[in-house]
PDB file of N, CA and C in Angstrom:
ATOM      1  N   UNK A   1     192.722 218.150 294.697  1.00  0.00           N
ATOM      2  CA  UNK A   1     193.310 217.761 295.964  1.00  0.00           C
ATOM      3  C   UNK A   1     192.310 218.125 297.059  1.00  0.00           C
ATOM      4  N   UNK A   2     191.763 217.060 297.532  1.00  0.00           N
ATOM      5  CA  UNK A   2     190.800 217.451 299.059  1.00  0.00           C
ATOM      6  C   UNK A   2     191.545 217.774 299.831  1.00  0.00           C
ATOM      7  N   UNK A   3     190.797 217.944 301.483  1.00  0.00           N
ATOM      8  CA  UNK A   3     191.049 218.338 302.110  1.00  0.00           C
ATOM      9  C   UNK A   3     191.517 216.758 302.896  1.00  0.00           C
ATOM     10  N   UNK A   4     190.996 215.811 302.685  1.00  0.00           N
ATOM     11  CA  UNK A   4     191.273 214.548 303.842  1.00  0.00           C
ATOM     12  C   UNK A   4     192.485 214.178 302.911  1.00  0.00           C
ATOM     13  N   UNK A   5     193.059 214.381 301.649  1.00  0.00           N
ATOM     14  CA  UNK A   5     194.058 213.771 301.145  1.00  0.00           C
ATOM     15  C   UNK A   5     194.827 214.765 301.842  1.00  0.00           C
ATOM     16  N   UNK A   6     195.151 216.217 302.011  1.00  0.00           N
ATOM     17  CA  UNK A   6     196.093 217.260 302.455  1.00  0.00           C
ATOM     18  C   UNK A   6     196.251 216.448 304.017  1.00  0.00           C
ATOM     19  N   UNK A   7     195.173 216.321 304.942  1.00  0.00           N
ATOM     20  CA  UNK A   7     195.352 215.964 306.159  1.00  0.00           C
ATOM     21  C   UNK A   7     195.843 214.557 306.299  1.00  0.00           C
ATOM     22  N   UNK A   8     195.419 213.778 305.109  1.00  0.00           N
ATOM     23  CA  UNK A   8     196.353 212.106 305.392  1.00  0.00           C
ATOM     24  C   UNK A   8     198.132 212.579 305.112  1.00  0.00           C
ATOM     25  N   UNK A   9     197.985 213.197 303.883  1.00  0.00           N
ATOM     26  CA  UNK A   9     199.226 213.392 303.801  1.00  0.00           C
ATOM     27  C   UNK A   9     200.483 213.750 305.012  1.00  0.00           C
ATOM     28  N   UNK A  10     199.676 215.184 305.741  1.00  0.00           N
ATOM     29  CA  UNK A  10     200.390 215.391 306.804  1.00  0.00           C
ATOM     30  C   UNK A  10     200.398 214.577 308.103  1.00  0.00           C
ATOM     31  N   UNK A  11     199.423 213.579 308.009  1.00  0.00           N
ATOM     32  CA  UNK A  11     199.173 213.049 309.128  1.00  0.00           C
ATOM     33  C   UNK A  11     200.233 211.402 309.025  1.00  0.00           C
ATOM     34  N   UNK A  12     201.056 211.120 307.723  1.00  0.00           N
ATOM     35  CA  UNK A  12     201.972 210.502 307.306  1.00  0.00           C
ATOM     36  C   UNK A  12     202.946 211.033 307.474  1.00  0.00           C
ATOM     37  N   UNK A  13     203.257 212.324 307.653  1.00  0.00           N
ATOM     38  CA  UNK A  13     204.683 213.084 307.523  1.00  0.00           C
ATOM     39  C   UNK A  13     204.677 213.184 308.882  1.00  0.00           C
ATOM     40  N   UNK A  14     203.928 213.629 309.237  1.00  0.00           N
ATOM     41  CA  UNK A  14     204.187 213.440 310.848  1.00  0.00           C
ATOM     42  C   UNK A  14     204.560 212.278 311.787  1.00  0.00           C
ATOM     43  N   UNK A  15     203.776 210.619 311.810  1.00  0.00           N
ATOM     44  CA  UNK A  15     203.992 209.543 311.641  1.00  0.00           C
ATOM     45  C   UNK A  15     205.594 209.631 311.413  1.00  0.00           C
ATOM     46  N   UNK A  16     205.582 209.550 309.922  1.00  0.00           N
ATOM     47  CA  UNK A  16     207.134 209.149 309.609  1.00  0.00           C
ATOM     48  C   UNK A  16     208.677 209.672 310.536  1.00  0.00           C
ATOM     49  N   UNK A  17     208.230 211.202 310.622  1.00  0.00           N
ATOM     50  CA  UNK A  17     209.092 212.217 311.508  1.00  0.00           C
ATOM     51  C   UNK A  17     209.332 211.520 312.905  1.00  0.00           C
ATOM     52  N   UNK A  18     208.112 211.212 313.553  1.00  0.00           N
ATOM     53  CA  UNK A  18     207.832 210.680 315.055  1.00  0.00           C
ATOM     54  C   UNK A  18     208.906 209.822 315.417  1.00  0.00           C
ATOM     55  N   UNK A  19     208.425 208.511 314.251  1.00  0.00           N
ATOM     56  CA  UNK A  19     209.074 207.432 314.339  1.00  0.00           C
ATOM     57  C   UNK A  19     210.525 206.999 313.455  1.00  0.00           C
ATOM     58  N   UNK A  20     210.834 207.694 313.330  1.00  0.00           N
ATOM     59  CA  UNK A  20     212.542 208.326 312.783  1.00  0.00           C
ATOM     60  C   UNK A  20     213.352 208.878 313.764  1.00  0.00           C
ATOM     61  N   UNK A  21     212.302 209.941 314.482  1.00  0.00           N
ATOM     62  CA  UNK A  21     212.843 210.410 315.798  1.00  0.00           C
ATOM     63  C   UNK A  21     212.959 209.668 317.040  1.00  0.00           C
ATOM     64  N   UNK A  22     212.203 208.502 316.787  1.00  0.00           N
ATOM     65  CA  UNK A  22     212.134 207.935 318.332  1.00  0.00           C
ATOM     66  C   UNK A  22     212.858 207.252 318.934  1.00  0.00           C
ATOM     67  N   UNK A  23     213.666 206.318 318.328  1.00  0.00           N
ATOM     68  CA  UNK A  23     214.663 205.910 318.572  1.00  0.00           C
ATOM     69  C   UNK A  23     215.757 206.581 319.352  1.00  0.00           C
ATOM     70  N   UNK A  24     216.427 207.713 318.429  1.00  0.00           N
ATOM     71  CA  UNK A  24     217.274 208.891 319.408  1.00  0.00           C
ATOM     72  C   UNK A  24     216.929 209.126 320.691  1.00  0.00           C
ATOM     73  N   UNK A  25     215.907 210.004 320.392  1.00  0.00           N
ATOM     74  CA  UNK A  25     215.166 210.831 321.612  1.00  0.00           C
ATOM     75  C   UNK A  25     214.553 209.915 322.845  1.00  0.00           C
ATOM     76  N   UNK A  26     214.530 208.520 322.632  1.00  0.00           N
ATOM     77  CA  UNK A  26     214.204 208.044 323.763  1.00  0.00           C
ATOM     78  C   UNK A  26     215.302 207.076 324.167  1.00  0.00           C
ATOM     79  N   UNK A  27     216.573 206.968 323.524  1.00  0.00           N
ATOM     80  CA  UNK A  27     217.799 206.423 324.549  1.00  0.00           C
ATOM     81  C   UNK A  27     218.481 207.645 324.776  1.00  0.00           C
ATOM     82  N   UNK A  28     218.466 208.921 323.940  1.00  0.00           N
ATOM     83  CA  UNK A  28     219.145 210.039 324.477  1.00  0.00           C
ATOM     84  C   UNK A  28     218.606 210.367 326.072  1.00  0.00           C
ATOM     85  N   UNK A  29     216.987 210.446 325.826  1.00  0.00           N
ATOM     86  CA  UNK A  29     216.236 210.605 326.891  1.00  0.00           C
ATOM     87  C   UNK A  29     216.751 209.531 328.189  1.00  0.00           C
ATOM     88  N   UNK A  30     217.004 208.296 327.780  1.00  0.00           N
ATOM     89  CA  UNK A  30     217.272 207.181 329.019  1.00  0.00           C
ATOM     90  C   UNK A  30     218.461 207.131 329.514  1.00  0.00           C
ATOM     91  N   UNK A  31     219.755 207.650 328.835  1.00  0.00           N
ATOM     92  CA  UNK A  31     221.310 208.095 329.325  1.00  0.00           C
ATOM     93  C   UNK A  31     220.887 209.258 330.280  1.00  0.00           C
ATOM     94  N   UNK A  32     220.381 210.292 329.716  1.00  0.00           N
ATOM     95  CA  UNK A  32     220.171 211.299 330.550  1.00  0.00           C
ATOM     96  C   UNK A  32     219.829 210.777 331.682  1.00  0.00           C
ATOM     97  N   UNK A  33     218.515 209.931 332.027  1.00  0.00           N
ATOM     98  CA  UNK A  33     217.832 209.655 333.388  1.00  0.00           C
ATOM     99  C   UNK A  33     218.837 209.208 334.365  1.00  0.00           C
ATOM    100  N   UNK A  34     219.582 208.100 333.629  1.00  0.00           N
ATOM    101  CA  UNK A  34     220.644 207.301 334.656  1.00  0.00           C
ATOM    102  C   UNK A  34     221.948 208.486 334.679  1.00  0.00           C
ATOM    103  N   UNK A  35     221.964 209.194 334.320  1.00  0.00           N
ATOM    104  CA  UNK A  35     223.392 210.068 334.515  1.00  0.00           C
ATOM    105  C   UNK A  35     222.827 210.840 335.634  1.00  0.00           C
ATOM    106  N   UNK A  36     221.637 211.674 335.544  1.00  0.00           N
ATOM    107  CA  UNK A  36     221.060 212.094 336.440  1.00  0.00           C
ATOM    108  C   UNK A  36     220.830 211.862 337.960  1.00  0.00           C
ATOM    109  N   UNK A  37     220.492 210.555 337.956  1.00  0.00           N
ATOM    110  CA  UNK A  37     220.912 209.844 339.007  1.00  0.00           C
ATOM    111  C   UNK A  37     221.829 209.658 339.703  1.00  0.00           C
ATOM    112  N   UNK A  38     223.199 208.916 338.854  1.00  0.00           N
ATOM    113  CA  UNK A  38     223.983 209.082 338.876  1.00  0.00           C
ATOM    114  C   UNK A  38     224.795 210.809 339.918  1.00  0.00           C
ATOM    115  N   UNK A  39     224.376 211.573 339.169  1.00  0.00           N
ATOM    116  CA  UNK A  39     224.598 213.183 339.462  1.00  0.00           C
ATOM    117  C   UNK A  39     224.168 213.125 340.579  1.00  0.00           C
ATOM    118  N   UNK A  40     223.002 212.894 341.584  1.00  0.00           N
ATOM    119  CA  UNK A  40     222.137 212.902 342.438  1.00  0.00           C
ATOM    120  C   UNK A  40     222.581 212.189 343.529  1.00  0.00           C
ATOM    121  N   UNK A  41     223.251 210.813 342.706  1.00  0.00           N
ATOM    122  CA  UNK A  41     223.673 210.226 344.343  1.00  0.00           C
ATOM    123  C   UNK A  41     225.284 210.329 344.334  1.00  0.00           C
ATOM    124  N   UNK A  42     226.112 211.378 343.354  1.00  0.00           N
ATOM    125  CA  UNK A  42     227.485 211.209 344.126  1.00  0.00           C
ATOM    126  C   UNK A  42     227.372 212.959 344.316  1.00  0.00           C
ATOM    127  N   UNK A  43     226.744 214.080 344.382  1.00  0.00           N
ATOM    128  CA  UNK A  43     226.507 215.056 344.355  1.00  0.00           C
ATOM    129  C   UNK A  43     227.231 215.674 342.943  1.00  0.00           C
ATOM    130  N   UNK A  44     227.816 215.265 342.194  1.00  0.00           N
ATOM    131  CA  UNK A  44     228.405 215.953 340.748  1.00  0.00           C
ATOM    132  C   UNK A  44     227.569 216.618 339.764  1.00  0.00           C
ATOM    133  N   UNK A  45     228.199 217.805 339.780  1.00  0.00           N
ATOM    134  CA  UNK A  45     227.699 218.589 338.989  1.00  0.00           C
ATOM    135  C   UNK A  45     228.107 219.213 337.960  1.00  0.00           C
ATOM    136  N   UNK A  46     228.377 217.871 336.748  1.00  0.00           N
ATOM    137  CA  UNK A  46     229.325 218.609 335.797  1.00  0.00           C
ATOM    138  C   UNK A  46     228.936 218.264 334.467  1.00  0.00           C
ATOM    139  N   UNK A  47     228.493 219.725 333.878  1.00  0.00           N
ATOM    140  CA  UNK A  47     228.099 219.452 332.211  1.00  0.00           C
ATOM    141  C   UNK A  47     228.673 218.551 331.639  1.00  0.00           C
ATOM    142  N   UNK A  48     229.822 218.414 331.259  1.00  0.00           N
ATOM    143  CA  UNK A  48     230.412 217.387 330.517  1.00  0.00           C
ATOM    144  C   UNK A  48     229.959 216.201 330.901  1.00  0.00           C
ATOM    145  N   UNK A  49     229.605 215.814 331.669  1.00  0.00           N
ATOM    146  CA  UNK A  49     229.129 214.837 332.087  1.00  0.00           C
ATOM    147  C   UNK A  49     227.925 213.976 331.669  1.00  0.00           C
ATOM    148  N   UNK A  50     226.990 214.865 331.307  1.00  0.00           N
ATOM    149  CA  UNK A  50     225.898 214.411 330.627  1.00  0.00           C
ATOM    150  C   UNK A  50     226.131 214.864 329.264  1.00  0.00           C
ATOM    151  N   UNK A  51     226.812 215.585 329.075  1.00  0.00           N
ATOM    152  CA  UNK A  51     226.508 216.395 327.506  1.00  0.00           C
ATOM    153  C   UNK A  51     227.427 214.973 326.712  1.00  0.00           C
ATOM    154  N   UNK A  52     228.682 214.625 327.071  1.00  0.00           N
ATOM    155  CA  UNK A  52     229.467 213.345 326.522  1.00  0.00           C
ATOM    156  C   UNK A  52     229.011 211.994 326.479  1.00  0.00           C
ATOM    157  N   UNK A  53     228.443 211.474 327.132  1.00  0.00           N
ATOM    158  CA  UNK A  53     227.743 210.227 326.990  1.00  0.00           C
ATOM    159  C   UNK A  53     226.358 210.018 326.056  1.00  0.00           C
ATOM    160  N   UNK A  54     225.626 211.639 326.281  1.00  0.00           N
ATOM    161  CA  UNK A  54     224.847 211.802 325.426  1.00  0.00           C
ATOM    162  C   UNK A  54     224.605 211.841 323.710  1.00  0.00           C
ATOM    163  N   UNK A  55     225.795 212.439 323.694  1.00  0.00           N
ATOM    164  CA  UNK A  55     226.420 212.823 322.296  1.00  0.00           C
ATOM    165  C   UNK A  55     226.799 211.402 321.917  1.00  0.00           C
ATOM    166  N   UNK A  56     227.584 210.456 322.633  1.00  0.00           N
ATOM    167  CA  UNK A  56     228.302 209.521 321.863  1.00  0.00           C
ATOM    168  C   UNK A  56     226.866 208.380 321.870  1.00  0.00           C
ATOM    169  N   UNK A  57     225.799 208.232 322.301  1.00  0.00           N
ATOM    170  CA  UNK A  57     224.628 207.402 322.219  1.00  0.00           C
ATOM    171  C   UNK A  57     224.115 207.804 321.466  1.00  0.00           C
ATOM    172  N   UNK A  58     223.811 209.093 320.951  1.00  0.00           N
ATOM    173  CA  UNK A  58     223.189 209.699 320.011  1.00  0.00           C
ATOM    174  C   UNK A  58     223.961 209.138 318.529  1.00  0.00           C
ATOM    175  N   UNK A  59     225.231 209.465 318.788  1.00  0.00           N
ATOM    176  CA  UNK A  59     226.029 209.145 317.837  1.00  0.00           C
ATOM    177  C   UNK A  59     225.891 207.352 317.198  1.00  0.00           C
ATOM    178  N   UNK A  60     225.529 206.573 317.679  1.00  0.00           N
ATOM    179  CA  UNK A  60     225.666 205.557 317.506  1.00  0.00           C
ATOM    180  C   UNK A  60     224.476 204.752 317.180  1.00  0.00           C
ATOM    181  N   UNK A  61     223.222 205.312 318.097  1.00  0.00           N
ATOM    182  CA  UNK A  61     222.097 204.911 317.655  1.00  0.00           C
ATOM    183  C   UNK A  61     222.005 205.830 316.135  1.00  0.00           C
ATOM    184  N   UNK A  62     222.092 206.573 315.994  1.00  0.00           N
ATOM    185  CA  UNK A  62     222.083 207.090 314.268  1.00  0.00           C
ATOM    186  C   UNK A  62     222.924 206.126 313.500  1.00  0.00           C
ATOM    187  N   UNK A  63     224.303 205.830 313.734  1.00  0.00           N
ATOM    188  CA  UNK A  63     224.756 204.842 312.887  1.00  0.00           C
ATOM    189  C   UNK A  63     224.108 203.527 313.029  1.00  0.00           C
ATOM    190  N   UNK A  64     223.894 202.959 313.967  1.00  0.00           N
ATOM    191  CA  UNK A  64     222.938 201.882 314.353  1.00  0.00           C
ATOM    192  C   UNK A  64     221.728 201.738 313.421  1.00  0.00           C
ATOM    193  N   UNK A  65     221.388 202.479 313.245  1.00  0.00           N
ATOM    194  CA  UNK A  65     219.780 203.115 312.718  1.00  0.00           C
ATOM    195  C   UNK A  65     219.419 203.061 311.758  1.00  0.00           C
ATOM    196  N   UNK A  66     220.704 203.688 311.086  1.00  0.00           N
ATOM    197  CA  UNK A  66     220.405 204.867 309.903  1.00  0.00           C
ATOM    198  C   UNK A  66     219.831 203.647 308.708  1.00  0.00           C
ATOM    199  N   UNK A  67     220.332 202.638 308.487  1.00  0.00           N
ATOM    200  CA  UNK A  67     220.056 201.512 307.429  1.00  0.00           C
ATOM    201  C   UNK A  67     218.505 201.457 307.294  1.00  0.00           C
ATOM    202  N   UNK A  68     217.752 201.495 308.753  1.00  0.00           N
ATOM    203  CA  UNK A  68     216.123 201.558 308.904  1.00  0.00           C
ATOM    204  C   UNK A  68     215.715 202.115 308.501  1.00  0.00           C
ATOM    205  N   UNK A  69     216.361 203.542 309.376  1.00  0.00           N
ATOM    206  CA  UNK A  69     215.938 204.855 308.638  1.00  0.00           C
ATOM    207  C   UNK A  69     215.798 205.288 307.233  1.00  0.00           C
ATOM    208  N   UNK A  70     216.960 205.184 306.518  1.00  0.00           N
ATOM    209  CA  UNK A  70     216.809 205.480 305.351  1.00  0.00           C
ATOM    210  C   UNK A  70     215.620 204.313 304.432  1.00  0.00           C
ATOM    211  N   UNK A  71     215.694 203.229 304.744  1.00  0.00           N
ATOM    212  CA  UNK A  71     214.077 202.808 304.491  1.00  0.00           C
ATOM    213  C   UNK A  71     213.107 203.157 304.655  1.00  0.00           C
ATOM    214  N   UNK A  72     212.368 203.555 305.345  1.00  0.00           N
ATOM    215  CA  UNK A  72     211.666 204.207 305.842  1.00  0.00           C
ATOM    216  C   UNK A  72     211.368 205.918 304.928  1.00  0.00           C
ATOM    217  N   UNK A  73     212.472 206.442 304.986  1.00  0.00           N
ATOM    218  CA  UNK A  73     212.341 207.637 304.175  1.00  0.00           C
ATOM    219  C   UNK A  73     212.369 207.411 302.840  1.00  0.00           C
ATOM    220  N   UNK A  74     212.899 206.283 302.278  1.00  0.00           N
ATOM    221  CA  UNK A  74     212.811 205.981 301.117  1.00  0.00           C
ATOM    222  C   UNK A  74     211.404 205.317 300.689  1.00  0.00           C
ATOM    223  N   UNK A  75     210.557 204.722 301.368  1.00  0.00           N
ATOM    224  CA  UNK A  75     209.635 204.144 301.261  1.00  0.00           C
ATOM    225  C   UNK A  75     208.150 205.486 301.354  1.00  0.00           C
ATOM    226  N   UNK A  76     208.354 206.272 302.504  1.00  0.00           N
ATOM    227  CA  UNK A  76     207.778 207.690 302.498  1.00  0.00           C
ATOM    228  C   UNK A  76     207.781 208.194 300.910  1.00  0.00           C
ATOM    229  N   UNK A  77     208.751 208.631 300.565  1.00  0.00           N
ATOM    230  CA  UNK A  77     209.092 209.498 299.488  1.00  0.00           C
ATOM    231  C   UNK A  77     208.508 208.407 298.272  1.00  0.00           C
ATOM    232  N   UNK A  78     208.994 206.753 297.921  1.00  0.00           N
ATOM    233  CA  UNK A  78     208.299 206.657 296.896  1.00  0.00           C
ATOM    234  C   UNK A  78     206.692 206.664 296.847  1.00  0.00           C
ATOM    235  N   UNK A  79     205.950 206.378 298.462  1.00  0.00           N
ATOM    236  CA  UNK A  79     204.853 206.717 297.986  1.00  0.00           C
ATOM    237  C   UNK A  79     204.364 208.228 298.184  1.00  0.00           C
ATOM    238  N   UNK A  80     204.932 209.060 298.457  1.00  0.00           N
ATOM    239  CA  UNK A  80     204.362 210.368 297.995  1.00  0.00           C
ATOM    240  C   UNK A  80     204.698 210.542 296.533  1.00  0.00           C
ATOM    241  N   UNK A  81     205.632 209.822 295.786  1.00  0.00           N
ATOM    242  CA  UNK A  81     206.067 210.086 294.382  1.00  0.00           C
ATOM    243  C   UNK A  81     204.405 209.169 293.836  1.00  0.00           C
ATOM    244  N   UNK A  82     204.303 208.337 294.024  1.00  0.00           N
ATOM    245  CA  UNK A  82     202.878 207.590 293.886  1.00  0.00           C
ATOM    246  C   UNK A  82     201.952 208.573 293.724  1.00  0.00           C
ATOM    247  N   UNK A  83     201.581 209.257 294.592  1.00  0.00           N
ATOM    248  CA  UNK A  83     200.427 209.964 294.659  1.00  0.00           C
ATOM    249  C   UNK A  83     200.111 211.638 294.066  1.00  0.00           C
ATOM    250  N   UNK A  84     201.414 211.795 293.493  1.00  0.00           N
ATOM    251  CA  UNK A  84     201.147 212.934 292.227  1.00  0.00           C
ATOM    252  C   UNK A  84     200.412 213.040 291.446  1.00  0.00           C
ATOM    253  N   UNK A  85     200.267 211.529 290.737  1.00  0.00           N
ATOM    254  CA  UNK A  85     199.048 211.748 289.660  1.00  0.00           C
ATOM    255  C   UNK A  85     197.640 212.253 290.612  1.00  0.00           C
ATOM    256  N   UNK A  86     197.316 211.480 291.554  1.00  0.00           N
ATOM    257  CA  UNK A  86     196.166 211.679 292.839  1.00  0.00           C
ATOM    258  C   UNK A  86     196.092 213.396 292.995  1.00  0.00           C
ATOM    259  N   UNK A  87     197.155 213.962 292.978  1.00  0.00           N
ATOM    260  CA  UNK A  87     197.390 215.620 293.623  1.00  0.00           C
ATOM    261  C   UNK A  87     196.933 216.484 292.079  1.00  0.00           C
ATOM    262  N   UNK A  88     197.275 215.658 291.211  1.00  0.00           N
ATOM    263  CA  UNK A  88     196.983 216.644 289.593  1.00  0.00           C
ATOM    264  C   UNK A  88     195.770 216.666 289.195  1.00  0.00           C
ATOM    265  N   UNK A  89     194.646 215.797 289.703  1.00  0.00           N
ATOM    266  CA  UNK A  89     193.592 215.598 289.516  1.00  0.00           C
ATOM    267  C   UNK A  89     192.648 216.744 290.002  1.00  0.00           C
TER     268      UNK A  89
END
């Protein structure tokens, strides 16, 4: 096992993680902005407020998602199952 196979490897797991995550984290991220706003121009200042809309977008882009997702991780995993013989060498 080299050293550029250890660093492709992680440099795939990372990749994969990113873009699994990105979806969430950037409409979680875009509810937040407009609630914020929101917060800003009626002066309200109330946790629930962002924490509930957040949660239920989160919630949905994962169900939304998840069909991709789990491609994706399934496709990861069979080719790291691929590359065992590559790692025994």
């Amino acid at each position: 096992m080299s050293q550029d196979f250890v660093i492709n490897l992680f440099r795939e797991a990372f990749y994969t993680t990113l873009l699994l995550a990105a979806p969430v984290l950037l409409l979680s991220m875009l509810v937040g902005f407009v609630i914020s706003i929101f917060q800003a121009a009626t002066s309200i200042q109330e946790f629930t407020l962002t924490f509930v809309p957040k949660l239920v977008v989160v919630a949905a882009v994962i169900v939304l998602t998840l069909p991709w997702m789990m491609d994706v991780m399934v496709t990861f995993t069979v080719n790291l199952f691929h590359q065992i013989p590559v790692i025994g060498r």
